[in-house]
C-alpha atoms as a PDB file:
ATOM      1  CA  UNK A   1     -40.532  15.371 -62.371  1.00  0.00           C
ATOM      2  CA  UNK A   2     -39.038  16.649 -58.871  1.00  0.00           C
ATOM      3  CA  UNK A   3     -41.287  19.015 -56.320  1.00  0.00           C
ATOM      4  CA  UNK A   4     -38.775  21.759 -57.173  1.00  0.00           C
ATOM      5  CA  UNK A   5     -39.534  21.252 -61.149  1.00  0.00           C
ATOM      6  CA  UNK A   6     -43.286  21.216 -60.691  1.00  0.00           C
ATOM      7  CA  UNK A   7     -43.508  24.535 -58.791  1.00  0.00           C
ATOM      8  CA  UNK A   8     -41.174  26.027 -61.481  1.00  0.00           C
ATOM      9  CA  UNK A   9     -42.962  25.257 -63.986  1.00  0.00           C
ATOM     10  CA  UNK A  10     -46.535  26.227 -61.875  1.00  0.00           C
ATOM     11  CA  UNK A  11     -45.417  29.303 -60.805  1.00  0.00           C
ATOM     12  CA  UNK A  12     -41.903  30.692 -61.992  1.00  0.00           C
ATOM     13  CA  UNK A  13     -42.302  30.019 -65.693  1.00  0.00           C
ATOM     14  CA  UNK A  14     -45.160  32.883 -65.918  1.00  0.00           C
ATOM     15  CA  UNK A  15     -42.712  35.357 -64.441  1.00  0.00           C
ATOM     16  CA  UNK A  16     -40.208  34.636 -67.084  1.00  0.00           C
ATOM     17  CA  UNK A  17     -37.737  32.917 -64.933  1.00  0.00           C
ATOM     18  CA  UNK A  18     -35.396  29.895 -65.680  1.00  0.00           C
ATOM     19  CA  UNK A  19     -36.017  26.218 -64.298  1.00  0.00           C
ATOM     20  CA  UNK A  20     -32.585  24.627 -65.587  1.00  0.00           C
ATOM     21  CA  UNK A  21     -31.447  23.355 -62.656  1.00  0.00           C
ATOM     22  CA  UNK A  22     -32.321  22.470 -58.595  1.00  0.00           C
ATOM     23  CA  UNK A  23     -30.970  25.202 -56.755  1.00  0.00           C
ATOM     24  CA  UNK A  24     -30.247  22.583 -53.350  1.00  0.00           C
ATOM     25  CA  UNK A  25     -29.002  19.960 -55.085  1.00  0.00           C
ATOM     26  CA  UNK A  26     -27.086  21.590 -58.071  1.00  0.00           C
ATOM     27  CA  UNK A  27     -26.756  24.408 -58.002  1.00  0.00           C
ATOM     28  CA  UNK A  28     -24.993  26.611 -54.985  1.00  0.00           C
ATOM     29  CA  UNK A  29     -24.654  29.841 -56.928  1.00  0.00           C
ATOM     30  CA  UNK A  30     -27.995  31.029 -58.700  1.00  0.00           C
ATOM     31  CA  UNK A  31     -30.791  32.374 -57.089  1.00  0.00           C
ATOM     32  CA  UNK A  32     -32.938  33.789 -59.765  1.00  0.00           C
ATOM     33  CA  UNK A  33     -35.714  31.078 -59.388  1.00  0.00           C
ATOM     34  CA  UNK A  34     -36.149  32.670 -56.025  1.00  0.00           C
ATOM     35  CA  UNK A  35     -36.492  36.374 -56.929  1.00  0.00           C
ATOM     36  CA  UNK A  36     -39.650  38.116 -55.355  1.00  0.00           C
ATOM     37  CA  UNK A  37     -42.666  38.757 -58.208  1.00  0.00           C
ATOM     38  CA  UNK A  38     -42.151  42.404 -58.358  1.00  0.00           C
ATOM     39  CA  UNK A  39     -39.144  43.682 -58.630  1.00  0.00           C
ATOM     40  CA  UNK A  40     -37.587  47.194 -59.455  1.00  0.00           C
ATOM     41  CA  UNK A  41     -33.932  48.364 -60.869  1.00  0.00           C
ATOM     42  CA  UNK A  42     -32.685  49.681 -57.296  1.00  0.00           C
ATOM     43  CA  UNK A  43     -33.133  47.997 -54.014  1.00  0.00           C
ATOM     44  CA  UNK A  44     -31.500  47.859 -50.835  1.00  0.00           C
ATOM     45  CA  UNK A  45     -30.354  44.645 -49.094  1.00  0.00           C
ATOM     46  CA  UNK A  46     -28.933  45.080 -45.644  1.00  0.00           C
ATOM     47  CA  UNK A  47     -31.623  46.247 -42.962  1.00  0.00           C
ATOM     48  CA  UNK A  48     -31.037  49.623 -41.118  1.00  0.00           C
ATOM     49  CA  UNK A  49     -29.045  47.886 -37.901  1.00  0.00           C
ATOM     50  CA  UNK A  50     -26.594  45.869 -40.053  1.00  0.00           C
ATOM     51  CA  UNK A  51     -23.101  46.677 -38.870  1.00  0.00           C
ATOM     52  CA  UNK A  52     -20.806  48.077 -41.130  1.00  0.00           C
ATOM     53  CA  UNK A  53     -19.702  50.644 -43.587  1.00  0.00           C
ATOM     54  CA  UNK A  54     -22.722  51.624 -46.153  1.00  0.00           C
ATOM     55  CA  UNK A  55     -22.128  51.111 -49.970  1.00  0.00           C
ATOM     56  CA  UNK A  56     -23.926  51.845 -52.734  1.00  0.00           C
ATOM     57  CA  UNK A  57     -23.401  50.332 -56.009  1.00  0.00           C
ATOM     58  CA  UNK A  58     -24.417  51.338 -59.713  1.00  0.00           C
ATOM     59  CA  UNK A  59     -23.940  49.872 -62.755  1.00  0.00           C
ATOM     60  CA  UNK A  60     -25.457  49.622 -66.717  1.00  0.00           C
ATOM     61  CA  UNK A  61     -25.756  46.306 -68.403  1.00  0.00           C
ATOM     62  CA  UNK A  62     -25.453  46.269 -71.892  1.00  0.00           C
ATOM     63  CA  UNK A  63     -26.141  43.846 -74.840  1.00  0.00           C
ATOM     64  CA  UNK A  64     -23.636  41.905 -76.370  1.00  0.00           C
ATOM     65  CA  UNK A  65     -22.878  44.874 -78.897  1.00  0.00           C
ATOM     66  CA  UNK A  66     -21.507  46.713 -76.068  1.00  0.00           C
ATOM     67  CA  UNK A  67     -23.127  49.876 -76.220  1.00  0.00           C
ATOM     68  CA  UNK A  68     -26.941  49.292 -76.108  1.00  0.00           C
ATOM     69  CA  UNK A  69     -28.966  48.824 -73.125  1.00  0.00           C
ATOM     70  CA  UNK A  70     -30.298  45.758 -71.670  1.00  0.00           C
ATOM     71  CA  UNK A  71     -33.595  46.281 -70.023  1.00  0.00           C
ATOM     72  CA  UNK A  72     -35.871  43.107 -68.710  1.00  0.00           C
ATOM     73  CA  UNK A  73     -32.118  42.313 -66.721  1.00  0.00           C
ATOM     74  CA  UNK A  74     -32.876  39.972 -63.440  1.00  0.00           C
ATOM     75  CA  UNK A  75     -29.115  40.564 -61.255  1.00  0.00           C
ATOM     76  CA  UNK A  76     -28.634  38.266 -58.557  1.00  0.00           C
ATOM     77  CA  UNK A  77     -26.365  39.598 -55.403  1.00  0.00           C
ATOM     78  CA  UNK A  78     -25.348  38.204 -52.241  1.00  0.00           C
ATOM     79  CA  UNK A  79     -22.322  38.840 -50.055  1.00  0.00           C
ATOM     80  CA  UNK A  80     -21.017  38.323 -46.588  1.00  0.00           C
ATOM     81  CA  UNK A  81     -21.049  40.576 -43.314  1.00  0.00           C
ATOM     82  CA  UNK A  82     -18.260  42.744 -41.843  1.00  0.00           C
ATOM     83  CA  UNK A  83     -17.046  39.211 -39.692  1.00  0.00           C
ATOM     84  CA  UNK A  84     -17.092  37.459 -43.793  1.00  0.00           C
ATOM     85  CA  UNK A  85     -19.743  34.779 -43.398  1.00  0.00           C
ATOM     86  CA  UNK A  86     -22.613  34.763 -44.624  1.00  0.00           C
ATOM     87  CA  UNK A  87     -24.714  35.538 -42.192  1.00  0.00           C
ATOM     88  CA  UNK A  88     -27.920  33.642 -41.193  1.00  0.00           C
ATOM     89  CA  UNK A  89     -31.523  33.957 -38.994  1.00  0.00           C
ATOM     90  CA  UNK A  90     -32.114  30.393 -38.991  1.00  0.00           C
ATOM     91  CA  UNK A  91     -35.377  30.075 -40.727  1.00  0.00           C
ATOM     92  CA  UNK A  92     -33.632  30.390 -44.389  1.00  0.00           C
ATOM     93  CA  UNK A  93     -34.973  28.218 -46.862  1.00  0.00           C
ATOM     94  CA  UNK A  94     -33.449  27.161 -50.660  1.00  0.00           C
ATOM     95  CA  UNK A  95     -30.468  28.790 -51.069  1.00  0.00           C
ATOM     96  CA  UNK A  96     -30.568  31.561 -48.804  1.00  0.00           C
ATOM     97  CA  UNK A  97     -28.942  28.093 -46.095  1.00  0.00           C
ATOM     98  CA  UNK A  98     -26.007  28.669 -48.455  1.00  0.00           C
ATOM     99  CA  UNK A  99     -26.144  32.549 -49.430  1.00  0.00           C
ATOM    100  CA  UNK A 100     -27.435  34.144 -45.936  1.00  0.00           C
ATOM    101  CA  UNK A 101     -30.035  37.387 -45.837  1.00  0.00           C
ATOM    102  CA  UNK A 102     -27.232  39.866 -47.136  1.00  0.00           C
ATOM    103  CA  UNK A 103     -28.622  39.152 -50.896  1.00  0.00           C
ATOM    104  CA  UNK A 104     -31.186  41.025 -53.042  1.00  0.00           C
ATOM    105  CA  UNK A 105     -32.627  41.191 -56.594  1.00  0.00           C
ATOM    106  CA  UNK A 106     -32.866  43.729 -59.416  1.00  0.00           C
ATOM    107  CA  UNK A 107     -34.624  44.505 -62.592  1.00  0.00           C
ATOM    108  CA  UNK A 108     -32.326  46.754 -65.230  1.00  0.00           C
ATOM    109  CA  UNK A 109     -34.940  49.563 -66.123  1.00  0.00           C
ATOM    110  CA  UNK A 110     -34.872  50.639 -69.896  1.00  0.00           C
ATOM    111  CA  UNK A 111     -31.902  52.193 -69.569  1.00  0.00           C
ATOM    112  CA  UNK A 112     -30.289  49.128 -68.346  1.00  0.00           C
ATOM    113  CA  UNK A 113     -29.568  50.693 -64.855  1.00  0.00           C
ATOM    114  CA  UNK A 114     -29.298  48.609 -61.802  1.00  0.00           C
ATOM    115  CA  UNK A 115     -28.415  49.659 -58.096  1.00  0.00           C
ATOM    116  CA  UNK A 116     -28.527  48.546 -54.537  1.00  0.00           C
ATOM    117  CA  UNK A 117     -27.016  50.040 -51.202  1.00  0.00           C
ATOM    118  CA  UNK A 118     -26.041  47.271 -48.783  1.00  0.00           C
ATOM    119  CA  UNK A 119     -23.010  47.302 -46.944  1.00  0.00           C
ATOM    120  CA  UNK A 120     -19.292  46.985 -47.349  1.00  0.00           C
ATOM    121  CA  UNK A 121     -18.340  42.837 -47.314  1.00  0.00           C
ATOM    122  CA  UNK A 122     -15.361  41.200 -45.282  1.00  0.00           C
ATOM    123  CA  UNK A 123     -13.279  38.779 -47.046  1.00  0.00           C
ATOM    124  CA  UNK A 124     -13.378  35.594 -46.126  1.00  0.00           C
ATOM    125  CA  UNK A 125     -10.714  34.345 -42.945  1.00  0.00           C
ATOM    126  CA  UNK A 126      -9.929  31.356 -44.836  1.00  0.00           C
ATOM    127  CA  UNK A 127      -9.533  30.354 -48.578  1.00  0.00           C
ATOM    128  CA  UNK A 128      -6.156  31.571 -48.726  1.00  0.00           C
ATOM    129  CA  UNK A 129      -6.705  35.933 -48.828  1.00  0.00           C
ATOM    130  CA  UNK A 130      -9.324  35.849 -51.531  1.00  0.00           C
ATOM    131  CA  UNK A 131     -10.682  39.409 -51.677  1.00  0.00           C
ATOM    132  CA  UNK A 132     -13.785  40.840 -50.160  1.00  0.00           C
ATOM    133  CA  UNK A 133     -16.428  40.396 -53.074  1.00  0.00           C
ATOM    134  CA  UNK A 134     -19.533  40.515 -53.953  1.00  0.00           C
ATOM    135  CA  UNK A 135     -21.526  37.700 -56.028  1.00  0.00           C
ATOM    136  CA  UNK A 136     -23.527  37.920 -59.294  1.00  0.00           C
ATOM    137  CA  UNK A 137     -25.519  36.339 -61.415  1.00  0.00           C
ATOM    138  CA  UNK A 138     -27.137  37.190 -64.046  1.00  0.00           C
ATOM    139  CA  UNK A 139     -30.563  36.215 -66.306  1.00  0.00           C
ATOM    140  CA  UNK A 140     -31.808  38.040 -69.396  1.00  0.00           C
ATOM    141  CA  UNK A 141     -35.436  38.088 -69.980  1.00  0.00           C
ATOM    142  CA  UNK A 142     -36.152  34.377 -71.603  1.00  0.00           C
ATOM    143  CA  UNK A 143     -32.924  33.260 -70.945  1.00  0.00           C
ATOM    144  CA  UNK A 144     -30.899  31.159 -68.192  1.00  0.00           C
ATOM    145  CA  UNK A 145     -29.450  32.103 -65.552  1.00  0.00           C
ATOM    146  CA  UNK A 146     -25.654  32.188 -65.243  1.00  0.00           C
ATOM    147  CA  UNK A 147     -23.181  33.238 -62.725  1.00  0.00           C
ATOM    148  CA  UNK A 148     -19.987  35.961 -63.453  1.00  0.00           C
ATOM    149  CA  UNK A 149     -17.033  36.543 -61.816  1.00  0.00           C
ATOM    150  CA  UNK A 150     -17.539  38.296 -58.127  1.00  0.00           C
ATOM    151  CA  UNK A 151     -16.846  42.217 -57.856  1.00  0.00           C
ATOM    152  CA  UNK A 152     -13.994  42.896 -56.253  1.00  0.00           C
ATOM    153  CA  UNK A 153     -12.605  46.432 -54.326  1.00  0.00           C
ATOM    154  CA  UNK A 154     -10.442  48.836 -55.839  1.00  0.00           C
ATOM    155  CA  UNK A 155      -8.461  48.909 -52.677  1.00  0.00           C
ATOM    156  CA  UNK A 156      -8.480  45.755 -51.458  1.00  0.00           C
ATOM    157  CA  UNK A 157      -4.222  44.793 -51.750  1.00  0.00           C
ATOM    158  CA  UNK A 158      -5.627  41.102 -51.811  1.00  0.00           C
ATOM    159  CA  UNK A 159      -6.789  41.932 -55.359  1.00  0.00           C
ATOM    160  CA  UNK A 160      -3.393  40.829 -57.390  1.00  0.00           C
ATOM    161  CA  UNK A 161      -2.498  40.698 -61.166  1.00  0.00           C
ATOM    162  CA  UNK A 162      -2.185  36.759 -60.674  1.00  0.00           C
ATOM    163  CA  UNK A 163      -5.934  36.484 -59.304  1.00  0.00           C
ATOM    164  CA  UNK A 164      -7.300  38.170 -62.595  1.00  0.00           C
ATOM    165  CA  UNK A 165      -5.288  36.851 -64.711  1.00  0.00           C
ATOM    166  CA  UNK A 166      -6.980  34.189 -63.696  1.00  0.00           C
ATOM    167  CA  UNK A 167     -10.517  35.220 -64.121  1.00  0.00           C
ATOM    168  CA  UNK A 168     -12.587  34.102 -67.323  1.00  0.00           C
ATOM    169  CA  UNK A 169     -16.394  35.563 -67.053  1.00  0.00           C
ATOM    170  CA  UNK A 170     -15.568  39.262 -65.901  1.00  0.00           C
ATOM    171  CA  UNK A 171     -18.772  40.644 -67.688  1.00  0.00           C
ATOM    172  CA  UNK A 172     -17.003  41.850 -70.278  1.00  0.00           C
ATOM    173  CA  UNK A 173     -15.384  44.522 -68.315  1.00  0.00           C
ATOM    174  CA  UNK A 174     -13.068  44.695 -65.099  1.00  0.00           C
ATOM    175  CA  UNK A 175     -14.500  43.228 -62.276  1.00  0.00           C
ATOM    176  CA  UNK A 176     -12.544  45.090 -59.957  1.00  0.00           C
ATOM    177  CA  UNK A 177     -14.862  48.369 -58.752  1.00  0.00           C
ATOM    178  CA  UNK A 178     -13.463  51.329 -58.614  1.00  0.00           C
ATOM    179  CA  UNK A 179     -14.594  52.820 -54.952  1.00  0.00           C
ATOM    180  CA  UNK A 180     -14.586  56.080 -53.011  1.00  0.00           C
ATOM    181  CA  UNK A 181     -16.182  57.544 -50.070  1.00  0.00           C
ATOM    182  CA  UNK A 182     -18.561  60.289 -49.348  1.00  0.00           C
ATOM    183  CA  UNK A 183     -18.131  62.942 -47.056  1.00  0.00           C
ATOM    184  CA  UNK A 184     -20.902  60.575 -45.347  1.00  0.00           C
ATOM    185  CA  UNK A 185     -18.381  57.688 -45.024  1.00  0.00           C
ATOM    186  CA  UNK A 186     -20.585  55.990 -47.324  1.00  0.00           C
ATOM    187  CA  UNK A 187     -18.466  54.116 -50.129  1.00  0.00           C
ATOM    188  CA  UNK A 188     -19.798  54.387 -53.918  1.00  0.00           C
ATOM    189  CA  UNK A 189     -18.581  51.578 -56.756  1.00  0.00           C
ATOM    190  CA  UNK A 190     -19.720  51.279 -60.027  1.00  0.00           C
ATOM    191  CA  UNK A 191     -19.970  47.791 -62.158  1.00  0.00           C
ATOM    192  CA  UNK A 192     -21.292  48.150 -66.020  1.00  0.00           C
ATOM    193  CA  UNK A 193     -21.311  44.520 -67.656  1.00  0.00           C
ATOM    194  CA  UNK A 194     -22.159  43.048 -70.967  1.00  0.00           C
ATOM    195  CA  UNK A 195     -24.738  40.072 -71.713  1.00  0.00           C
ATOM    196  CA  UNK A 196     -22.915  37.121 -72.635  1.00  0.00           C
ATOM    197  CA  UNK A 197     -23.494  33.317 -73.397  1.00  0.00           C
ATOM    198  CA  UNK A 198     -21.932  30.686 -71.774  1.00  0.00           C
ATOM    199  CA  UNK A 199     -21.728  27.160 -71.712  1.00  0.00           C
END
């Protein structure tokens, strides 16, 4: 049994969290095994001097029927900064090295709501124009962990019938977020998903 399995299964398996895999060596996407112990449905990721435009987004999740709720919901975000990296202090351990300090965690509350304000992601200057996005994952109560496809902008022109037509775990709705902006500047986009199984 590896270190990383033995402190999952001393630690993380009382909060209710998945051990399937080791982040560092398999897996470069999840992040639920490193959620804090108490978490609530709303949270805010990037600290107060962050540069960049402020956005908040809201969103429902919903069981597989479509319609009711999914409370007990762990969502997994992380993004890049306005230069699109992800950005780094240096002392990051596990897979903040890969995902930088722009991330955060959620609980849905019992109405299935989750929100965070962080700000407003870059795309990245390579990988041929992919659009600014933001990552997910997500892990129902009991259940493992698994990744969806990223939210992308409303306005972004990047974002091109050929690139979703190409997409295969949108959450069971768009993943495009519709966005608009305050008479703060601050930009608002809203992402409701369903729980679904995968492979």
């Amino acid at each position: 049994m590896s270190r990383f399995q033995v402190i999952c299964l001393s630690s993380l398996l009382a909060l209710g969290f998945s051990c399937a895999s080791e982040p560092e060596q398999d897996c470069s996407w999840c992040g639920a095994h490193e959620a804090p112990r108490s978490l609530s449905w709303n949270t805010t990721i990037a600290p107060p001097d962050e540069p960049g435009e402020k956005l908040v987004v809201t969103g429902t999740i919903y069981q597989e029927d479509g319609s009711t709720p999914a409370a007990d919901v762990l969502v997994y975000v992380y993004h890049t900064n306005v230069e699109g990296v992800y950005p780094k202090r240096g002392d990051e351990t596990g897979n903040a090295r890969r995902h930088g300090y722009l991330r955060g965690w959620m609980r849905t509350d019992e109405e299935g709501r989750y929100r965070f304000e962080t700000i407003r992601p870059a795309p990245y200057h390579t990988h041929g124009g992919e659009p600014a996005h933001i990552h997910y994952t997500i892990q129902p109560k009991g259940s493992r962990e698994y990744w969806i496809n990223a939210a992308w902008f409303s306005d972004d022109p990047r974002v091109t019938d050929e690139l979703l037509a190409g997409l295969n775990r949108q959450g069971g709705f768009s993943n495009v977020m519709q966005v608009s902006q305050d008479a703060n500047g601050v930009w608002h986009g809203k992402r409701d998903l369903i729980l679904a199984t995968y492979e």
